[in-house]
N, C-alpha and C. Protein backbone atom coordinates (compact mmCIF):
# COMPACT_ATOMS: atom_id res chain seq x y z
N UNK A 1 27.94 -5.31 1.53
CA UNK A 1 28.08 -4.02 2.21
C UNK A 1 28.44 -2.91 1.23
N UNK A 2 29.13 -3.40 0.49
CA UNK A 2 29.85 -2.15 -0.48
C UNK A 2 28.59 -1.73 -1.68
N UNK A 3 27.63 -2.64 -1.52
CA UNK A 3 26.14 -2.53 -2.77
C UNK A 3 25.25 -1.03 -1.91
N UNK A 4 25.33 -1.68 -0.42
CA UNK A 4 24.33 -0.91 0.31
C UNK A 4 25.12 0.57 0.26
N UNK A 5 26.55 0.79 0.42
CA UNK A 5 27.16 1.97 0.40
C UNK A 5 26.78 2.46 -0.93
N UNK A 6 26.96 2.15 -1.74
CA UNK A 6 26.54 2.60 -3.10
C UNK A 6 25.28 3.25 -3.59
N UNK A 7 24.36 2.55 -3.08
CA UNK A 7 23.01 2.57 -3.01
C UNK A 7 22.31 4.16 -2.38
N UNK A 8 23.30 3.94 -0.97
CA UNK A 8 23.00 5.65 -0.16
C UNK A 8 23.49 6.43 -0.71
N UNK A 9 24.72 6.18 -1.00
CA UNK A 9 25.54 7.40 -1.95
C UNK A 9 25.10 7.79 -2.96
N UNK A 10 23.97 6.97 -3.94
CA UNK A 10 23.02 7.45 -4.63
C UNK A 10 22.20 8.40 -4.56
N UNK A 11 21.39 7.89 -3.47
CA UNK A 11 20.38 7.89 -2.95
C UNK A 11 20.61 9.86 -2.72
N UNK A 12 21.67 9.83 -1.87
CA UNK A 12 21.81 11.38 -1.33
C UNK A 12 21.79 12.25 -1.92
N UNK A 13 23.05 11.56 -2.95
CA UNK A 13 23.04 12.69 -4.69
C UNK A 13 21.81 13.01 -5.09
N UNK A 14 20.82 11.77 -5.57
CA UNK A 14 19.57 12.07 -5.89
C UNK A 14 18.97 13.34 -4.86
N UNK A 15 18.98 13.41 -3.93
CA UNK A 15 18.23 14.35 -2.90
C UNK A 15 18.89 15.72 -3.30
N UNK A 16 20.39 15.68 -2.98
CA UNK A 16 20.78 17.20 -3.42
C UNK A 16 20.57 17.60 -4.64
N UNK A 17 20.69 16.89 -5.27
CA UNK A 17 20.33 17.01 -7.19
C UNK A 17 19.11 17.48 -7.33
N UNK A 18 18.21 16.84 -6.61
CA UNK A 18 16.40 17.24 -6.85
C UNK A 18 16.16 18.56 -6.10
N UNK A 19 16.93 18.90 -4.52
CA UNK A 19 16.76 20.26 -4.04
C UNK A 19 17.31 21.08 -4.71
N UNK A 20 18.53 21.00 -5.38
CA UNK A 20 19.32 22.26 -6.24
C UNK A 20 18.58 23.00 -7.49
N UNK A 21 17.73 21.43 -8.03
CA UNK A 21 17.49 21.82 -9.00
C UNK A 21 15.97 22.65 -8.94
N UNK A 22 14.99 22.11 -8.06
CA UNK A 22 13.70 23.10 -7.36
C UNK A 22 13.87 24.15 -7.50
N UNK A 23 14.97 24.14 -6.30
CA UNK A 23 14.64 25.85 -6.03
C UNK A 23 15.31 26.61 -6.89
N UNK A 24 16.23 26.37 -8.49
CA UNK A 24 16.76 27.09 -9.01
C UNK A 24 15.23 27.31 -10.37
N UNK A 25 14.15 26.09 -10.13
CA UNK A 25 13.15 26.73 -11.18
C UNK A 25 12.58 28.41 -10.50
N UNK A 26 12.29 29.26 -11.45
CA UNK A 26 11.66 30.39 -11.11
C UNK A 26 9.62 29.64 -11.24
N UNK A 27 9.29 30.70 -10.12
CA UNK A 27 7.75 30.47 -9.91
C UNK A 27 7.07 30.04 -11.16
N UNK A 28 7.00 31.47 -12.61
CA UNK A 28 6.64 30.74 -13.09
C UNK A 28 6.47 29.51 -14.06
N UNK A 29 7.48 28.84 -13.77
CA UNK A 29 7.68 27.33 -14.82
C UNK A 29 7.06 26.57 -13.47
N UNK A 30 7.29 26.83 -12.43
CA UNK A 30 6.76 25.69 -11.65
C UNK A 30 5.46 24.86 -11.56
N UNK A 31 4.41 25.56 -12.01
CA UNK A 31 3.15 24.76 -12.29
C UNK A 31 3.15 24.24 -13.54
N UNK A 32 3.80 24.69 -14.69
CA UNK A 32 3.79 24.03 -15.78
C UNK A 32 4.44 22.97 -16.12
N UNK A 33 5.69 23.11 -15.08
CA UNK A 33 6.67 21.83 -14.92
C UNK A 33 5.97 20.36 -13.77
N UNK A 34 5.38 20.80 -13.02
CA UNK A 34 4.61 20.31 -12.41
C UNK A 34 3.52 19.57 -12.97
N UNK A 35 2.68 19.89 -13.81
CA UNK A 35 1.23 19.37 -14.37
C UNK A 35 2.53 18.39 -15.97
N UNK A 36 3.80 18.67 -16.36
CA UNK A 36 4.38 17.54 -17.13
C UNK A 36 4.76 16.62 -16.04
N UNK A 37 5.19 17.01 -15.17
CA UNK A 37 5.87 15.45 -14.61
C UNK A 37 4.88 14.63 -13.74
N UNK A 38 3.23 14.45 -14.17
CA UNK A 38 2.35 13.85 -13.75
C UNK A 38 2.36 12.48 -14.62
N UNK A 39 2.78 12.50 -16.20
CA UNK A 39 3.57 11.70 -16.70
C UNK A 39 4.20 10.33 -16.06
N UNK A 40 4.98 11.19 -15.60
CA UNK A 40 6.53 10.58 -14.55
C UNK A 40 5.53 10.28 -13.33
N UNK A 41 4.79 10.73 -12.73
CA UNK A 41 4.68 10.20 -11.24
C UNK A 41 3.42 8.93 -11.53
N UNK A 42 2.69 8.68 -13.33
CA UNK A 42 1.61 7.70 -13.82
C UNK A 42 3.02 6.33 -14.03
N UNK A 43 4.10 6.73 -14.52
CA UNK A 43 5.15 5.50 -14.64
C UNK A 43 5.07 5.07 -13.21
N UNK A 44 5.49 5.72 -12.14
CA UNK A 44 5.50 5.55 -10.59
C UNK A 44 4.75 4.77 -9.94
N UNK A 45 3.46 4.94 -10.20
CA UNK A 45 2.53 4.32 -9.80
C UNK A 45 2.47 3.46 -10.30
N UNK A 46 2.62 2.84 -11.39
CA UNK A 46 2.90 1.94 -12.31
C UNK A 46 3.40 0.42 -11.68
N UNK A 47 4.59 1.45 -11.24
CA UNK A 47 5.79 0.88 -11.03
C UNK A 47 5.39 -0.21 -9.32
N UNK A 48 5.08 0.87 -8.53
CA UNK A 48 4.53 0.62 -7.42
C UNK A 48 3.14 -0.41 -7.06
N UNK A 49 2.70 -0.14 -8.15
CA UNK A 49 1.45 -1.23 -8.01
C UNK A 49 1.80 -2.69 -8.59
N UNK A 50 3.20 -2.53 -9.48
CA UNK A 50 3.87 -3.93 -9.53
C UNK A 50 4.64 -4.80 -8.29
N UNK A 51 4.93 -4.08 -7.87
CA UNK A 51 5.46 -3.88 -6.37
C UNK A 51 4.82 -4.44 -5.64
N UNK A 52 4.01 -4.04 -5.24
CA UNK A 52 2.51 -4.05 -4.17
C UNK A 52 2.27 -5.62 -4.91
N UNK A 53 1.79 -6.07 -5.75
CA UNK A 53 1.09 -7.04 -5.97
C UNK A 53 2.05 -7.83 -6.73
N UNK A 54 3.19 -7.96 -6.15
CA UNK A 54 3.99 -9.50 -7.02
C UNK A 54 4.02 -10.48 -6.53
N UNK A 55 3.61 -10.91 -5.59
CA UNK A 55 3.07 -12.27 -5.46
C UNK A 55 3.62 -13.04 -4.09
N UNK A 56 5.07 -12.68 -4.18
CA UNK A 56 5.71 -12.85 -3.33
C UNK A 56 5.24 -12.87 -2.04
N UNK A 57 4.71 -13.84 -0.84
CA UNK A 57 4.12 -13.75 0.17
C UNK A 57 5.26 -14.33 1.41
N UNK A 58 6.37 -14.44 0.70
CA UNK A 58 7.16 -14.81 1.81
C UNK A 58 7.98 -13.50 1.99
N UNK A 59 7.96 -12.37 1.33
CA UNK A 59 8.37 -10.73 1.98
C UNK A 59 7.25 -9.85 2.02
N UNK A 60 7.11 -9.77 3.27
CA UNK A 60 5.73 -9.11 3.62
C UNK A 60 7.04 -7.15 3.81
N UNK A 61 8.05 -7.29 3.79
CA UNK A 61 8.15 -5.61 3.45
C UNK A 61 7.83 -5.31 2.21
N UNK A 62 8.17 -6.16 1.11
CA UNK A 62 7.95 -6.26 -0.40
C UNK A 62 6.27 -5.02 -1.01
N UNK A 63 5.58 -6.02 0.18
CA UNK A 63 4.68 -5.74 0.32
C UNK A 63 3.63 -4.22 0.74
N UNK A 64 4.56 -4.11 1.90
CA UNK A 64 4.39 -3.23 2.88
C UNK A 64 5.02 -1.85 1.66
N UNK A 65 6.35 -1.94 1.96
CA UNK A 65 6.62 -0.71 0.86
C UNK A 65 6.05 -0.70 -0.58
N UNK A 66 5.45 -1.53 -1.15
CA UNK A 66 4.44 -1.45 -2.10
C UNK A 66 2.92 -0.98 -1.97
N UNK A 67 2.85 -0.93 -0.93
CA UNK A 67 1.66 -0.10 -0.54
C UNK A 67 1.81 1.62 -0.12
N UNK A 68 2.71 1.82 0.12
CA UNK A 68 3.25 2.84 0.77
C UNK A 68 3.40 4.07 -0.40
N UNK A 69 4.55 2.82 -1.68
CA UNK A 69 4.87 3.51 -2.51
C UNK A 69 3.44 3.68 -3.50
N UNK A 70 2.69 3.05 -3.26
CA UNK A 70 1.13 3.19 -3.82
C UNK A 70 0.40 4.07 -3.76
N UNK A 71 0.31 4.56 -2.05
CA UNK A 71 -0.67 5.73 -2.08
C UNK A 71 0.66 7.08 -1.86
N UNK A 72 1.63 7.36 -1.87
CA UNK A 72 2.53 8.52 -2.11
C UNK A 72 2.56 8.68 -3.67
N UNK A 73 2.42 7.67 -4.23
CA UNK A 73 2.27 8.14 -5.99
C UNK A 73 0.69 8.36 -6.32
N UNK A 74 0.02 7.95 -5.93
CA UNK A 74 -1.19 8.43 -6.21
C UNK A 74 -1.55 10.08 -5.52
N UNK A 75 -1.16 10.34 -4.33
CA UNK A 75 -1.25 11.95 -4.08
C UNK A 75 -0.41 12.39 -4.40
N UNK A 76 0.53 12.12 -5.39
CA UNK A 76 1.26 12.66 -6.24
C UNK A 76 0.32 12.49 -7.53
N UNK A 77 0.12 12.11 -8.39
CA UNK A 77 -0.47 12.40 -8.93
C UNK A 77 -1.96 12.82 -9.04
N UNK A 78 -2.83 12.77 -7.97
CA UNK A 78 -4.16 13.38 -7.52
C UNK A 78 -3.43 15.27 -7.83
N UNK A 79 -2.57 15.29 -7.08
CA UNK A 79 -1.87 16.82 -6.29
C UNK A 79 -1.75 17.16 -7.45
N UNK A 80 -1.21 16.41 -8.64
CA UNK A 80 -0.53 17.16 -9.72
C UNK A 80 -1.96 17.93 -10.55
N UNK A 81 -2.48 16.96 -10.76
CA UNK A 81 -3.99 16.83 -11.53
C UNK A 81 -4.91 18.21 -10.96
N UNK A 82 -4.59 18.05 -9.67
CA UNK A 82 -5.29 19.46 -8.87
C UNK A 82 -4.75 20.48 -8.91
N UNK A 83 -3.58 20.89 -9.34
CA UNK A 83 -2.65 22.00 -10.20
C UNK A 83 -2.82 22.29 -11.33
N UNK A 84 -3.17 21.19 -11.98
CA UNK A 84 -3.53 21.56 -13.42
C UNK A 84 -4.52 22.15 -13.44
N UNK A 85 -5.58 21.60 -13.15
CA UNK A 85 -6.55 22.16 -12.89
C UNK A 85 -6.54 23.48 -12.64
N UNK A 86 -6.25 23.87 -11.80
CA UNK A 86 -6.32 25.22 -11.41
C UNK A 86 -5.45 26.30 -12.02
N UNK A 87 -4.31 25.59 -12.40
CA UNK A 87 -3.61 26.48 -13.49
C UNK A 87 -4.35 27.03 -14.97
N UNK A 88 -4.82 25.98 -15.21
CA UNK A 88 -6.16 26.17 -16.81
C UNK A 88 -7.20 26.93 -16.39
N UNK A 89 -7.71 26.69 -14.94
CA UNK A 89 -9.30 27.60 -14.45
C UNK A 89 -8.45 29.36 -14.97
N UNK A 90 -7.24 29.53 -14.72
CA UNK A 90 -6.86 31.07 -14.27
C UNK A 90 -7.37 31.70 -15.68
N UNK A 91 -6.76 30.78 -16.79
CA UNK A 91 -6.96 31.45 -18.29
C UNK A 91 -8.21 31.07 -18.65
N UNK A 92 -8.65 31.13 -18.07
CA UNK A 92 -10.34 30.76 -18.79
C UNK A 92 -10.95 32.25 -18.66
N UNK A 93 -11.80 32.69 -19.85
CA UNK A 93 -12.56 33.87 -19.65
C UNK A 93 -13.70 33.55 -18.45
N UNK A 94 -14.13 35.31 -18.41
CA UNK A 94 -15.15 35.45 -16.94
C UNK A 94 -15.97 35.66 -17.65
N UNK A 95 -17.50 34.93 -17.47
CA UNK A 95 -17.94 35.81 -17.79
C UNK A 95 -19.24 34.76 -18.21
């Protein structure tokens, strides 16, 4: 019990930590900070597709949240990729 308390109490920090720190980026670092931590969300997926496929068939949540965490890191990184993108189209000459 005292692992699982620990765990949320993490867990929450992590949440206020990640909202404080958002909304204190100004607009424009946000796409540039965004198209680096595509990086971070390729470890993720990584991570998740180890997850998803360890073998283990006697925990089918194992499973379940390995799929989950599979396709939320992949439109995380699709999303990121589609920012970049469009951040590089802006500086491109017309013409």
């Amino acid at each position: 019990m005292d692992i699982l308390i620990l765990q949320f109490s993490l867990f929450v920090l992590a949440v206020i930590l990640g909202v404080e720190l958002i909304t204190k980026v100004p607009a424009t670092l946000h796409t540039p900070l965004m198209s680096g931590s595509n990086a971070i969300s390729g470890i993720t997926l990584v991570g998740a597709l180890l997850a998803a496929g360890s073998g283990d068939a006697s925990s089918l949540w194992v499973s379940v949240l390995g799929l989950v965490a599979v396709t939320l890191a992949t439109i995380n990184v699709v999303g990121g990729f589609l920012v970049t993108n469009r951040m590089l189209r802006m500086f491109q000459r017309r013409g």
